[in-house]
PDB file of N, CA and C in Angstrom:
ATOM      1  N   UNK A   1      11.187  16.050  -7.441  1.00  0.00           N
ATOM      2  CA  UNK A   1      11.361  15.420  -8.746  1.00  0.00           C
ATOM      3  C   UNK A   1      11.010  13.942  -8.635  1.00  0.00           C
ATOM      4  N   UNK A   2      10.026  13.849  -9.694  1.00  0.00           N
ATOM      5  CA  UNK A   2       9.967  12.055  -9.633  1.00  0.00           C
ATOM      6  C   UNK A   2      10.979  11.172 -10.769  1.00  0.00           C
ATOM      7  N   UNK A   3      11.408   9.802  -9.563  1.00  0.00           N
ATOM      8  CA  UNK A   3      12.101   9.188 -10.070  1.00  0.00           C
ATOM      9  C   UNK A   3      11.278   8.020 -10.374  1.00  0.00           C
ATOM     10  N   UNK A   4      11.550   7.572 -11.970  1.00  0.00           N
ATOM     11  CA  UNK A   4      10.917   6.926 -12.735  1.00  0.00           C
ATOM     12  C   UNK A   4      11.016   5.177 -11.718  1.00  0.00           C
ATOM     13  N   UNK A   5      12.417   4.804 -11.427  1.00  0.00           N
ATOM     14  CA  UNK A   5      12.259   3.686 -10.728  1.00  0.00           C
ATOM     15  C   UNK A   5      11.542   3.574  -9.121  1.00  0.00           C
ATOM     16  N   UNK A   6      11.027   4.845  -8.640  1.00  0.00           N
ATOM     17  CA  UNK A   6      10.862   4.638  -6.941  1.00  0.00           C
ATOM     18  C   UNK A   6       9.833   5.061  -7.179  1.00  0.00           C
ATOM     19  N   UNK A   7       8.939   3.045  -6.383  1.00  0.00           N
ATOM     20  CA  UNK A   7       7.399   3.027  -6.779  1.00  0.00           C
ATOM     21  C   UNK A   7       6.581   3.522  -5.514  1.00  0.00           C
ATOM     22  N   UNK A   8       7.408   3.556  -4.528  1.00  0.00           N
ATOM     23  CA  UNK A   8       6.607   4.388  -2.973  1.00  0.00           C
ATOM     24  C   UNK A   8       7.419   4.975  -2.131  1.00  0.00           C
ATOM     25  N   UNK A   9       6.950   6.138  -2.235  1.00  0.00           N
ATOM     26  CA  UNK A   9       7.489   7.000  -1.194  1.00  0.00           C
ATOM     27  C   UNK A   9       7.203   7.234  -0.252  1.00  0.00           C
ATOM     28  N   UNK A  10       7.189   7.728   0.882  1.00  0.00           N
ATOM     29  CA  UNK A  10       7.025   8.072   2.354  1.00  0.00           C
ATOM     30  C   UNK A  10       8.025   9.676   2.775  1.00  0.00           C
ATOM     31  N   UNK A  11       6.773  10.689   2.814  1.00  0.00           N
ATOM     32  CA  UNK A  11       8.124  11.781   3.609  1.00  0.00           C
ATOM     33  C   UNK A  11       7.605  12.895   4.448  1.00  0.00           C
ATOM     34  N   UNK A  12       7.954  12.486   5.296  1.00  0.00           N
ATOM     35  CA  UNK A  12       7.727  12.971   6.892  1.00  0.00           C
ATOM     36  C   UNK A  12       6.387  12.774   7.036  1.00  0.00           C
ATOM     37  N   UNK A  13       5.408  11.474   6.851  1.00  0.00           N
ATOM     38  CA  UNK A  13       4.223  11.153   7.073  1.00  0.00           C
ATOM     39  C   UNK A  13       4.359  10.611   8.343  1.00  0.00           C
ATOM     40  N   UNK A  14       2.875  11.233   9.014  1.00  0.00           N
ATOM     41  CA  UNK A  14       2.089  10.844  10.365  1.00  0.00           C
ATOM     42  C   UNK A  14       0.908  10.263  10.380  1.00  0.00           C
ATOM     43  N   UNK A  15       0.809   9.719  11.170  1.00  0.00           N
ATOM     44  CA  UNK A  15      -0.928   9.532  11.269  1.00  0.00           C
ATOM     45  C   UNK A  15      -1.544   9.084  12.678  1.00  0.00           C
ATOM     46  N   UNK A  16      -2.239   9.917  13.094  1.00  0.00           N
ATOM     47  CA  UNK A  16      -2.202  10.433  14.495  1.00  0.00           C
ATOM     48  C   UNK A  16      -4.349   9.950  14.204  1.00  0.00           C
ATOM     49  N   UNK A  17      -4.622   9.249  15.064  1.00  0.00           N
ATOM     50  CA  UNK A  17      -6.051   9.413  15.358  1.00  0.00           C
ATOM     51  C   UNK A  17      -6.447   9.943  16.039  1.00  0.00           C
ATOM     52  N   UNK A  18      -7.970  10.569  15.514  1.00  0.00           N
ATOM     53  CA  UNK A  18      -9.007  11.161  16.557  1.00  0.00           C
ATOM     54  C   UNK A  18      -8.267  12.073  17.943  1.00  0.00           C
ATOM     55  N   UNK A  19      -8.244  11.023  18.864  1.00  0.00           N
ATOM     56  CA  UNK A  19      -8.492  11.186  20.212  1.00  0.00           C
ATOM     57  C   UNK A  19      -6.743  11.482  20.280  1.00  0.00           C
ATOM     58  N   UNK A  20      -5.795  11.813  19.485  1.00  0.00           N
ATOM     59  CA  UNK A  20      -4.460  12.358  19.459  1.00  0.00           C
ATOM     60  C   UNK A  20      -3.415  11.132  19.387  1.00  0.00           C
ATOM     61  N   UNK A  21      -4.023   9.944  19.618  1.00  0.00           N
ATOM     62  CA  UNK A  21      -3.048   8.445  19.705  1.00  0.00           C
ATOM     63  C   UNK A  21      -2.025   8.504  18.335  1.00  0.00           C
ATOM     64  N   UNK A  22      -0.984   8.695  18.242  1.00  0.00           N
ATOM     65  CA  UNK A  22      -0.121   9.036  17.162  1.00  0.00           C
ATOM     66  C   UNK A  22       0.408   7.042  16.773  1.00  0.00           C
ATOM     67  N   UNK A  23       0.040   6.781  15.947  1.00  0.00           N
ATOM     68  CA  UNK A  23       0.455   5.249  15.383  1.00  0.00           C
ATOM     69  C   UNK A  23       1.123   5.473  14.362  1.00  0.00           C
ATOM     70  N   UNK A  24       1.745   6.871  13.603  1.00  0.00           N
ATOM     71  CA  UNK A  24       3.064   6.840  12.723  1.00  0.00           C
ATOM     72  C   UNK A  24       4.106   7.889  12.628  1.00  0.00           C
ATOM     73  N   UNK A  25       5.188   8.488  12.995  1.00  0.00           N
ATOM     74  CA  UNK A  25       5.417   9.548  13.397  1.00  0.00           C
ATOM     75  C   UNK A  25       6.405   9.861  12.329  1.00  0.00           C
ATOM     76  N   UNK A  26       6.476  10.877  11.584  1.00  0.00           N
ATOM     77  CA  UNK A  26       7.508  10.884  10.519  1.00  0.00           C
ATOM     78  C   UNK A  26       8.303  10.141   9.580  1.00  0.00           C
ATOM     79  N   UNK A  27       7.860   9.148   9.125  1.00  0.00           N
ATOM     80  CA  UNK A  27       8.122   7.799   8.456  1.00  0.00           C
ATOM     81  C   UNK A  27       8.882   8.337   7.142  1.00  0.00           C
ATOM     82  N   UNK A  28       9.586   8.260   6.894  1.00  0.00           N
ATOM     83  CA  UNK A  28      10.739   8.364   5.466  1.00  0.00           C
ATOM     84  C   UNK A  28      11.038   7.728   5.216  1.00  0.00           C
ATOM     85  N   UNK A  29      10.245   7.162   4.073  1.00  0.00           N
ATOM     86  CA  UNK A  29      10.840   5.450   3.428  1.00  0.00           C
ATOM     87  C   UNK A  29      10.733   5.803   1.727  1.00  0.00           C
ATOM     88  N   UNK A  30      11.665   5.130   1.164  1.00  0.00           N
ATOM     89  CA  UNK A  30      11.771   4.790  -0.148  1.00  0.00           C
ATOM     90  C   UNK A  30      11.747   3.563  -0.754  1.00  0.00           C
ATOM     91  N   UNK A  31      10.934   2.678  -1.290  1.00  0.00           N
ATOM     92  CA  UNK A  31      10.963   2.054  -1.963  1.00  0.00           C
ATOM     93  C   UNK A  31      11.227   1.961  -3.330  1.00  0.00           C
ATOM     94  N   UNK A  32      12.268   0.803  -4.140  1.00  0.00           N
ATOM     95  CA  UNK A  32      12.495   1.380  -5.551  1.00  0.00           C
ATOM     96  C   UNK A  32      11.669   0.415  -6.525  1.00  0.00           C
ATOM     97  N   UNK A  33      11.734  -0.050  -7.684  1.00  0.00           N
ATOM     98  CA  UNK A  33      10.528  -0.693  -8.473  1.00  0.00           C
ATOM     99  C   UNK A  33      11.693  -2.211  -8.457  1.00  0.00           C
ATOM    100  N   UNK A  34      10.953  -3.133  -8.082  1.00  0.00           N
ATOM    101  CA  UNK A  34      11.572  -4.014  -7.932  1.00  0.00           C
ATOM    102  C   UNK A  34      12.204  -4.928  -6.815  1.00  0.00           C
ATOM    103  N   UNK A  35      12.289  -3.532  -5.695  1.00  0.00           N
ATOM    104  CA  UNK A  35      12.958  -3.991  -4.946  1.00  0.00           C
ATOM    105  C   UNK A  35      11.684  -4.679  -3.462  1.00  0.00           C
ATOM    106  N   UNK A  36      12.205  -5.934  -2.839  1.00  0.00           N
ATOM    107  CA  UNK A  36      11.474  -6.730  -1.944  1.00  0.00           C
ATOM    108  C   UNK A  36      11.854  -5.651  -0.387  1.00  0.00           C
ATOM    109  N   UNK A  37      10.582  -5.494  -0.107  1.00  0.00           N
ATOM    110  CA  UNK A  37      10.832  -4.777   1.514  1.00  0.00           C
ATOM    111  C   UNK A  37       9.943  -5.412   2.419  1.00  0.00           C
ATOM    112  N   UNK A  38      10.626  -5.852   3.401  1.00  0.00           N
ATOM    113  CA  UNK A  38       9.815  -6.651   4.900  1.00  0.00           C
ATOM    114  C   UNK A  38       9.535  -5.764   5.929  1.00  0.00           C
ATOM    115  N   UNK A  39       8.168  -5.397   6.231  1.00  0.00           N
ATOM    116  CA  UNK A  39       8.406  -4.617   7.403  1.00  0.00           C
ATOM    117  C   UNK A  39       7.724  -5.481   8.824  1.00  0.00           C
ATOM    118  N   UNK A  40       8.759  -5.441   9.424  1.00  0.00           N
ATOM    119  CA  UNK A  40       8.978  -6.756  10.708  1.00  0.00           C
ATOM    120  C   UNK A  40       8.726  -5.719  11.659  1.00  0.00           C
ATOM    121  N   UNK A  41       8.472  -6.063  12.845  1.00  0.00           N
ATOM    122  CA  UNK A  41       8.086  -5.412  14.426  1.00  0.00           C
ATOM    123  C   UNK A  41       6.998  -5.669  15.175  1.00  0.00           C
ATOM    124  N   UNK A  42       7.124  -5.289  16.464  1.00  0.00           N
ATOM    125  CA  UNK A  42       6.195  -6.215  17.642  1.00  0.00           C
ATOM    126  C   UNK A  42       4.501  -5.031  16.844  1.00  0.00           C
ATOM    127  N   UNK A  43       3.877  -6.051  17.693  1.00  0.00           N
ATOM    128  CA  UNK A  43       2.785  -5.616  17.529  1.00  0.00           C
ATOM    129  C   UNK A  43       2.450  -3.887  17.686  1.00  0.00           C
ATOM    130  N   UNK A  44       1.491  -3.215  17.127  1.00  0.00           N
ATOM    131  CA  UNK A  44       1.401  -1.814  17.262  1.00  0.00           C
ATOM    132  C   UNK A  44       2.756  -0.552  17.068  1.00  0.00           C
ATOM    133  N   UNK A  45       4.001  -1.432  16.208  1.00  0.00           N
ATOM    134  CA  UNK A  45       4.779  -0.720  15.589  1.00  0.00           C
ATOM    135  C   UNK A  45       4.510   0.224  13.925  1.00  0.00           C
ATOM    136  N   UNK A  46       3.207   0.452  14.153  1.00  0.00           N
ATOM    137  CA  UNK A  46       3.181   0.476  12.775  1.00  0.00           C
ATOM    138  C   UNK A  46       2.796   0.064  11.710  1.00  0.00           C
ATOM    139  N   UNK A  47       3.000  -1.119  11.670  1.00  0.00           N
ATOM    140  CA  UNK A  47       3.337  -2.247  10.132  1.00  0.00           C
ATOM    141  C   UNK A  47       1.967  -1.888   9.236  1.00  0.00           C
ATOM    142  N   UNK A  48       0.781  -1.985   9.974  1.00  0.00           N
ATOM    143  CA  UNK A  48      -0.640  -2.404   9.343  1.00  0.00           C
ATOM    144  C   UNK A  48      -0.530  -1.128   8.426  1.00  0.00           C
ATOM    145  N   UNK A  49      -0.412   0.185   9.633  1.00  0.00           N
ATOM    146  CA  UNK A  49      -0.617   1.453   9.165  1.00  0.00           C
ATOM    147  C   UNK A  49      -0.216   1.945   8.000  1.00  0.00           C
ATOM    148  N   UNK A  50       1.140   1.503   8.177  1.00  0.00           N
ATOM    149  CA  UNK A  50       1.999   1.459   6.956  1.00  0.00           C
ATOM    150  C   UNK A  50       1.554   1.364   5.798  1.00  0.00           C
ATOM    151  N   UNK A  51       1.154  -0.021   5.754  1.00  0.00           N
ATOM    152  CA  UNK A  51       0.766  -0.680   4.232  1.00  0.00           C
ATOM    153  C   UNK A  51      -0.941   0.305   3.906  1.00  0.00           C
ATOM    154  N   UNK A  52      -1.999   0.617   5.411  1.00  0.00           N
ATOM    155  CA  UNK A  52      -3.458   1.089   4.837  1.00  0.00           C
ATOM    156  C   UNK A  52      -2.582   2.240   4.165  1.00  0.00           C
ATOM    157  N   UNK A  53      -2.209   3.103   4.921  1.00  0.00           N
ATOM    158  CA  UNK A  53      -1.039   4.102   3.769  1.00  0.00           C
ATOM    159  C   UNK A  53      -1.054   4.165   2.604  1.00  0.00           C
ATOM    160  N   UNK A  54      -0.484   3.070   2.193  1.00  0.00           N
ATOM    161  CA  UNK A  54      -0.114   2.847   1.271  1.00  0.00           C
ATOM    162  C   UNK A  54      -1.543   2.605  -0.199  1.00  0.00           C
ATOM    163  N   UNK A  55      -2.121   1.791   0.358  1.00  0.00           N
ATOM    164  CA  UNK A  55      -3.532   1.404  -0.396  1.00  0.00           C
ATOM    165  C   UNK A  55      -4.835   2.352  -0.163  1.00  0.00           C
ATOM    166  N   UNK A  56      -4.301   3.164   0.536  1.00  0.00           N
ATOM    167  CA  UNK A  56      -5.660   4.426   0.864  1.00  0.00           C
ATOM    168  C   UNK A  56      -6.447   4.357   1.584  1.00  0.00           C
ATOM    169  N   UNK A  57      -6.102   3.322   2.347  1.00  0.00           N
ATOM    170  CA  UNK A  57      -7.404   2.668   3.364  1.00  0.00           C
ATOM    171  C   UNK A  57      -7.722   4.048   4.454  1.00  0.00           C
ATOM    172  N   UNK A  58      -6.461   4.535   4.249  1.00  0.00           N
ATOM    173  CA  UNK A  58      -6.212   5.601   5.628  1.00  0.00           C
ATOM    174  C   UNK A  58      -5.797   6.430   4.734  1.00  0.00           C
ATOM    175  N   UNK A  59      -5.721   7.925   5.433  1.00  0.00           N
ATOM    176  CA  UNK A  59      -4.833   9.187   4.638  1.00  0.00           C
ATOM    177  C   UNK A  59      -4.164   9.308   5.509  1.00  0.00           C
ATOM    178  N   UNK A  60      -2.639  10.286   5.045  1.00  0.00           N
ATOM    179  CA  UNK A  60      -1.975  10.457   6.320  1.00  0.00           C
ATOM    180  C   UNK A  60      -2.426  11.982   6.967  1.00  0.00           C
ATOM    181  N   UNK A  61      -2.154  12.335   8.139  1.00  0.00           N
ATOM    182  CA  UNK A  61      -2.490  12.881   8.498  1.00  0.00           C
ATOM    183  C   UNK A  61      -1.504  14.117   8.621  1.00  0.00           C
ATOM    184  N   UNK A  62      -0.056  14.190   8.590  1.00  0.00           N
ATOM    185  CA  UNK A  62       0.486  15.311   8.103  1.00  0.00           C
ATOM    186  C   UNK A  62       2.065  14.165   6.831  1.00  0.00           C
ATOM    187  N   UNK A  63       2.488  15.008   6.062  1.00  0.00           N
ATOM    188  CA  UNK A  63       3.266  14.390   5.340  1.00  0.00           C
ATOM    189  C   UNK A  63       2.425  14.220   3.957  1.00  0.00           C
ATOM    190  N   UNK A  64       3.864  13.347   2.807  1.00  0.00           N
ATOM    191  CA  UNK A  64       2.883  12.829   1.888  1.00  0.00           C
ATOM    192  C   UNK A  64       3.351  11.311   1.217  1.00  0.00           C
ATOM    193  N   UNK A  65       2.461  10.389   1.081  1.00  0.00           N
ATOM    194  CA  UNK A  65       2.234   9.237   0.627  1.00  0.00           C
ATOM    195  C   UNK A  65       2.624   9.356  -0.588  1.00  0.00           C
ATOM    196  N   UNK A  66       3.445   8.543  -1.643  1.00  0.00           N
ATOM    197  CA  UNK A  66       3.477   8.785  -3.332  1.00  0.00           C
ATOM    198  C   UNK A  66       3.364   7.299  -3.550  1.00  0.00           C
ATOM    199  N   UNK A  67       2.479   7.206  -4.551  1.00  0.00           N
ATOM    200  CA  UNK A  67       2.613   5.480  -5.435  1.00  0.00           C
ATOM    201  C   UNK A  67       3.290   5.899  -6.691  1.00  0.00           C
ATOM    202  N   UNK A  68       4.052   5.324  -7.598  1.00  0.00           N
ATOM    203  CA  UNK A  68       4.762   6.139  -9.068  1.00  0.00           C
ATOM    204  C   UNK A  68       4.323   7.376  -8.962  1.00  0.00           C
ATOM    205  N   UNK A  69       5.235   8.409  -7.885  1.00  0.00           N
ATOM    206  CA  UNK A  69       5.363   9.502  -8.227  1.00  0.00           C
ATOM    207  C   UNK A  69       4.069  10.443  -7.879  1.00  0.00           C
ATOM    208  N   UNK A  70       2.703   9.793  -7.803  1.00  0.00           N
ATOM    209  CA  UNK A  70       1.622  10.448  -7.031  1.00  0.00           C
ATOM    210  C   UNK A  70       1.148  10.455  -5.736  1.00  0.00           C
ATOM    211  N   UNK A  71       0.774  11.790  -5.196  1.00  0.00           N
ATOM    212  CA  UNK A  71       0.292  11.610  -4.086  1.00  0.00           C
ATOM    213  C   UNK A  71      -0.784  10.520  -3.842  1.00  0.00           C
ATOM    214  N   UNK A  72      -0.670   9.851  -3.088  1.00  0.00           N
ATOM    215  CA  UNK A  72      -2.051   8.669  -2.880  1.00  0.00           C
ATOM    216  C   UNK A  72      -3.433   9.258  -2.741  1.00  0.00           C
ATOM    217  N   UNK A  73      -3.360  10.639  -1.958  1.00  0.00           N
ATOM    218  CA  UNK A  73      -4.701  11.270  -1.682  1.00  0.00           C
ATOM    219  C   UNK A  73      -4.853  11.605  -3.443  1.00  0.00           C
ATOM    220  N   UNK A  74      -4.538  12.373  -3.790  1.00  0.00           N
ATOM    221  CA  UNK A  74      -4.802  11.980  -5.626  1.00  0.00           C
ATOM    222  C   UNK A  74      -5.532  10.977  -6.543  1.00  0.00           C
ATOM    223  N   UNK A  75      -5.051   9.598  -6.200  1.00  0.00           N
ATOM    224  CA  UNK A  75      -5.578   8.686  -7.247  1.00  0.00           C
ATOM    225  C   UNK A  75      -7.030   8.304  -6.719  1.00  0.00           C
ATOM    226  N   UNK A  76      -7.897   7.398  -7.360  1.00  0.00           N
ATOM    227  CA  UNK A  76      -8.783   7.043  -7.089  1.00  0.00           C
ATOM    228  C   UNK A  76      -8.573   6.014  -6.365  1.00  0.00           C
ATOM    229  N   UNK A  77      -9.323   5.744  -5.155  1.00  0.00           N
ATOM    230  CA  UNK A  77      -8.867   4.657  -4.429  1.00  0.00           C
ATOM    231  C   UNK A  77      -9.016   3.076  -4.953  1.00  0.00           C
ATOM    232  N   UNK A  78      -9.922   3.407  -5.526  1.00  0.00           N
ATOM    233  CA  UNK A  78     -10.225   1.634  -6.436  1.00  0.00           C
ATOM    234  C   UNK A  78      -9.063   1.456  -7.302  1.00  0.00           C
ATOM    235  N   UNK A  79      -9.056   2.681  -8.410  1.00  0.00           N
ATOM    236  CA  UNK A  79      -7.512   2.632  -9.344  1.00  0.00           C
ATOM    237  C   UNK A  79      -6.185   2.307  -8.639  1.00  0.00           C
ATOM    238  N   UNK A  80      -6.268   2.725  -7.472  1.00  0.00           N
ATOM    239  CA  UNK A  80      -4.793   2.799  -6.872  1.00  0.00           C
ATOM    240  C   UNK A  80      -4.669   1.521  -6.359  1.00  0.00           C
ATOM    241  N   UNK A  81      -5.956   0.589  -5.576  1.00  0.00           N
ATOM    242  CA  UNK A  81      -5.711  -0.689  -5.192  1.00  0.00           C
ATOM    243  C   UNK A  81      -5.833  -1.309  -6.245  1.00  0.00           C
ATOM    244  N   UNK A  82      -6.300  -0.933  -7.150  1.00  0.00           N
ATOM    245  CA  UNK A  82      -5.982  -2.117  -8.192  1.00  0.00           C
ATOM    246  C   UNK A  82      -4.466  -2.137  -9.189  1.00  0.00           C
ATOM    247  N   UNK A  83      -3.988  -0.836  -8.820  1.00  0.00           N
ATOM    248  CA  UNK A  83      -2.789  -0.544  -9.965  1.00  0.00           C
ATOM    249  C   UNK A  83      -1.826  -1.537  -8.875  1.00  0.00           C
ATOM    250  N   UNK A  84      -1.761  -1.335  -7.296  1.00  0.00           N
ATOM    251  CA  UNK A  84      -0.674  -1.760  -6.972  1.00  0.00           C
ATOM    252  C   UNK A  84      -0.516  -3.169  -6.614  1.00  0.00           C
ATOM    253  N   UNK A  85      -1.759  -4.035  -6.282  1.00  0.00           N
ATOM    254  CA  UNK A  85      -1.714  -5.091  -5.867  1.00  0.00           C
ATOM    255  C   UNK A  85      -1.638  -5.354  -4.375  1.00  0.00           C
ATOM    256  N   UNK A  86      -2.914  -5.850  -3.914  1.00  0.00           N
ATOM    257  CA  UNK A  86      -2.240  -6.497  -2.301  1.00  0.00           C
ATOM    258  C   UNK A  86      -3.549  -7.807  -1.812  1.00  0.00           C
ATOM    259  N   UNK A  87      -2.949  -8.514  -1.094  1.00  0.00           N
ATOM    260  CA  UNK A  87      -3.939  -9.283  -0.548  1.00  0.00           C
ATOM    261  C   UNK A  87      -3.990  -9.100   1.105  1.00  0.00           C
ATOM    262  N   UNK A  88      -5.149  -8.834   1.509  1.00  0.00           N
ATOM    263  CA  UNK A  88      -5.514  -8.518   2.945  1.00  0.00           C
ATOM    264  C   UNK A  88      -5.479  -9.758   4.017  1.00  0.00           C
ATOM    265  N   UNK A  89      -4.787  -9.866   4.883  1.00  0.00           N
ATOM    266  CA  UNK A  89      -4.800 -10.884   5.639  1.00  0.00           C
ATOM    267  C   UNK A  89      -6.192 -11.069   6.018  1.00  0.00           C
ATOM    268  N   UNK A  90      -6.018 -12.599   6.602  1.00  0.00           N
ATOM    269  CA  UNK A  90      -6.896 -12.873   7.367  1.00  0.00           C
ATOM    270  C   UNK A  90      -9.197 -12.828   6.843  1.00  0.00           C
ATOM    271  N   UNK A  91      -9.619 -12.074   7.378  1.00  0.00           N
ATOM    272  CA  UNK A  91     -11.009 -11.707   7.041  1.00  0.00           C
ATOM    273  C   UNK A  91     -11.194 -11.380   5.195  1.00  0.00           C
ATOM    274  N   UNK A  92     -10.012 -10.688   5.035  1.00  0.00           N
ATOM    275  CA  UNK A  92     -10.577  -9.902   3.622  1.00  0.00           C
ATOM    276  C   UNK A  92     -10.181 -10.987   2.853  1.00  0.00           C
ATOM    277  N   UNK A  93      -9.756 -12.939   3.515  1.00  0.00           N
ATOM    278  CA  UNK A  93      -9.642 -13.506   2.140  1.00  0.00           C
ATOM    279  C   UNK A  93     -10.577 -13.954   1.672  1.00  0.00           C
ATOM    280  N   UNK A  94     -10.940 -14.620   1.116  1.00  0.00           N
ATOM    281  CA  UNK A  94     -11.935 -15.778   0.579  1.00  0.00           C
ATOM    282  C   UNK A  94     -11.603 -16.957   0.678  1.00  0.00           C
ATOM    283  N   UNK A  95     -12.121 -17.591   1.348  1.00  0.00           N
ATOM    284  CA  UNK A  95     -12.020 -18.410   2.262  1.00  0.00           C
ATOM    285  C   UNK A  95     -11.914 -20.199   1.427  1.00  0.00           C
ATOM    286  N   UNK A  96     -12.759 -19.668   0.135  1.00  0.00           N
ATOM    287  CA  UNK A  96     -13.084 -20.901  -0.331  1.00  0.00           C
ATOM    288  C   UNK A  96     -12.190 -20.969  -2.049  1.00  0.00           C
ATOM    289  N   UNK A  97     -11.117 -20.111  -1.572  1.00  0.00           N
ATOM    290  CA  UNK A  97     -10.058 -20.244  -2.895  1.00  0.00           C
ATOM    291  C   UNK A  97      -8.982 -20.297  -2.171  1.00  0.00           C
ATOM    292  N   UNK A  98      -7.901 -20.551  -3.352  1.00  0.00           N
ATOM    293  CA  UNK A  98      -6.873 -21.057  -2.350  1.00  0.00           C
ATOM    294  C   UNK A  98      -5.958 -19.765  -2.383  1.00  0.00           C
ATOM    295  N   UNK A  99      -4.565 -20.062  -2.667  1.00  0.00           N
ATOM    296  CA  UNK A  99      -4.032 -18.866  -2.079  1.00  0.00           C
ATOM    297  C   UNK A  99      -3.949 -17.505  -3.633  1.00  0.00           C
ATOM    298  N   UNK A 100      -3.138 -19.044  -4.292  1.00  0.00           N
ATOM    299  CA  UNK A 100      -3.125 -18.090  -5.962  1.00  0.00           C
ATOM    300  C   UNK A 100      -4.377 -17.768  -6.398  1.00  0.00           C
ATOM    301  N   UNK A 101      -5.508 -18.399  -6.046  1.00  0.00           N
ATOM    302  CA  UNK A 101      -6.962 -17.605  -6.650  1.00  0.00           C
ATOM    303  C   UNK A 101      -6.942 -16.325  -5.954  1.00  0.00           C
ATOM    304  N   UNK A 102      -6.607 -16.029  -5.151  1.00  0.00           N
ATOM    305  CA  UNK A 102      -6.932 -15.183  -4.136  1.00  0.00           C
ATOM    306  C   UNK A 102      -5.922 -13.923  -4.146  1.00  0.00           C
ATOM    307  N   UNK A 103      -4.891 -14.288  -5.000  1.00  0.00           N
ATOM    308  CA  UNK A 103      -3.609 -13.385  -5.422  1.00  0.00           C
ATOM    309  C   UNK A 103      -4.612 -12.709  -6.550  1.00  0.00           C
ATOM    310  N   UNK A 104      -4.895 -14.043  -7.445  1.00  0.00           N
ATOM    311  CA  UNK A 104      -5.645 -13.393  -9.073  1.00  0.00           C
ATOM    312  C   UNK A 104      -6.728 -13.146  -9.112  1.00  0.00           C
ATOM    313  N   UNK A 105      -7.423 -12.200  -8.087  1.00  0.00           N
ATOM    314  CA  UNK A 105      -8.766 -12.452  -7.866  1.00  0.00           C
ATOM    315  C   UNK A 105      -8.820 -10.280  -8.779  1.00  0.00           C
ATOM    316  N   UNK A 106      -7.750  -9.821  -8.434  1.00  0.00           N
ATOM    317  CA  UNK A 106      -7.773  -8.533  -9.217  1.00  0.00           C
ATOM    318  C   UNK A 106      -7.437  -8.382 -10.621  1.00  0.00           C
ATOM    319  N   UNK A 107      -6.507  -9.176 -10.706  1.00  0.00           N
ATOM    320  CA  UNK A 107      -6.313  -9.414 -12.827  1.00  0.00           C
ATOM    321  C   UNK A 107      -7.248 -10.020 -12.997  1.00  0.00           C
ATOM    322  N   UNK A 108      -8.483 -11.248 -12.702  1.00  0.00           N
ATOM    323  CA  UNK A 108      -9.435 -11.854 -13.120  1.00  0.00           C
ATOM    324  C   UNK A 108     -10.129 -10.802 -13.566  1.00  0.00           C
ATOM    325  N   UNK A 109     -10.622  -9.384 -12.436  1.00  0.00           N
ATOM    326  CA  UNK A 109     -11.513  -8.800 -12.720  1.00  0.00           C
ATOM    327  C   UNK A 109     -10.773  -7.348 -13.745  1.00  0.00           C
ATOM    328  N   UNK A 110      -9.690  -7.613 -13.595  1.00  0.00           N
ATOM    329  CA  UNK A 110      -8.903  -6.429 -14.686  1.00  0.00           C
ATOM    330  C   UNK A 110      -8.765  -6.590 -16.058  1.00  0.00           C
ATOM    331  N   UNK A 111      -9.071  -8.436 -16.051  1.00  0.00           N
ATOM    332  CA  UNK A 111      -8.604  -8.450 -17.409  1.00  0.00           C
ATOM    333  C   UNK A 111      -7.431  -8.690 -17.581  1.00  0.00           C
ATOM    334  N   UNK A 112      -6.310  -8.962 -16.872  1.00  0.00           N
ATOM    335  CA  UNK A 112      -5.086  -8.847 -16.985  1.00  0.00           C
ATOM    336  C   UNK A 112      -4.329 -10.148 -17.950  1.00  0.00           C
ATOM    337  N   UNK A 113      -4.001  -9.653 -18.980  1.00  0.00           N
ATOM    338  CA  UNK A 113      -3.380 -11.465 -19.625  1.00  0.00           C
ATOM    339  C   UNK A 113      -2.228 -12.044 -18.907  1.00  0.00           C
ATOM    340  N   UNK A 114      -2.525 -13.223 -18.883  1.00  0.00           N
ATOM    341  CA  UNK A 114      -1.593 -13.834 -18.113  1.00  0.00           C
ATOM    342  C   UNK A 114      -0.018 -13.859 -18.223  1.00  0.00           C
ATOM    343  N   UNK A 115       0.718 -13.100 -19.133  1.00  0.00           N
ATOM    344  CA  UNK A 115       1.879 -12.972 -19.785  1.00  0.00           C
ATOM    345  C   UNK A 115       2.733 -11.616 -18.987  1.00  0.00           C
ATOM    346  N   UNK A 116       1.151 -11.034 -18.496  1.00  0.00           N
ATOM    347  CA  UNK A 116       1.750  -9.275 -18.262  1.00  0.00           C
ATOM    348  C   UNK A 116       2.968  -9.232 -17.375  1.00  0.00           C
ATOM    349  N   UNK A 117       3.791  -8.073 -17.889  1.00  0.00           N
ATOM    350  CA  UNK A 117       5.296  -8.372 -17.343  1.00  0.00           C
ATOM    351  C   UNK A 117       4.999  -7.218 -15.742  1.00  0.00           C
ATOM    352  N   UNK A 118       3.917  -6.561 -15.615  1.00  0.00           N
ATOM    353  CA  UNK A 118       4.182  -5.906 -14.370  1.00  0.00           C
ATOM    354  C   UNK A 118       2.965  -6.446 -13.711  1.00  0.00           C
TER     355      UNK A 118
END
């Protein structure tokens, strides 16, 4: 059953590469709409995987991913990075805006009025 406030789900997702190297092993997470989540840990805990997860960069490999209630393998991957919002560290910024251009660089191209409450 989907719950109208829980904007990402996680349940019993893996994601195991190629050559069998397992980098997520049953992950059960809930996120609710609103709520701020940090995910902290040493290097190769996870974290990156997590979030491509999340934005489709990656599929999981057993389990299932939900953004509001849909499977991630479902949406379109452009729709889905653009519905949820993220900025890519490092390489994927643009180098020659500053940080808030670089936040609004997806409502610029969405159209988004500047008022919008989500």
């Amino acid at each position: 059953m989907n719950d109208p406030e829980t904007t990402i789900n996680f349940r019993d997702v893996s994601f195991v590469l190629p050559g069998g190297r397992k980098l997520l092993a049953n992950l059960n997470l809930t996120v609710e709409r609103g709520e701020t989540l940090v995910l902290l840990g040493r290097s190769g805990s996870g974290k990156t995987t997590t979030m491509k997860l999340i934005n489709r960069l990656i599929d999981p490999t057993s389990g299932r991913v939900e953004v509001e209630g849909r499977a991630t393998v479902d949406w379109d991957p452009i729709r889905l990075r653009r519905r949820i919002g993220y900025v890519i560290q490092e390489i994927g910024l643009f180098p020659h805006l500053t940080i808030e251009q670089n936040i609004g660089v997806v409502p610029r191209l969405e159209g988004w009025h500047r008022d919008r409450p989500d």
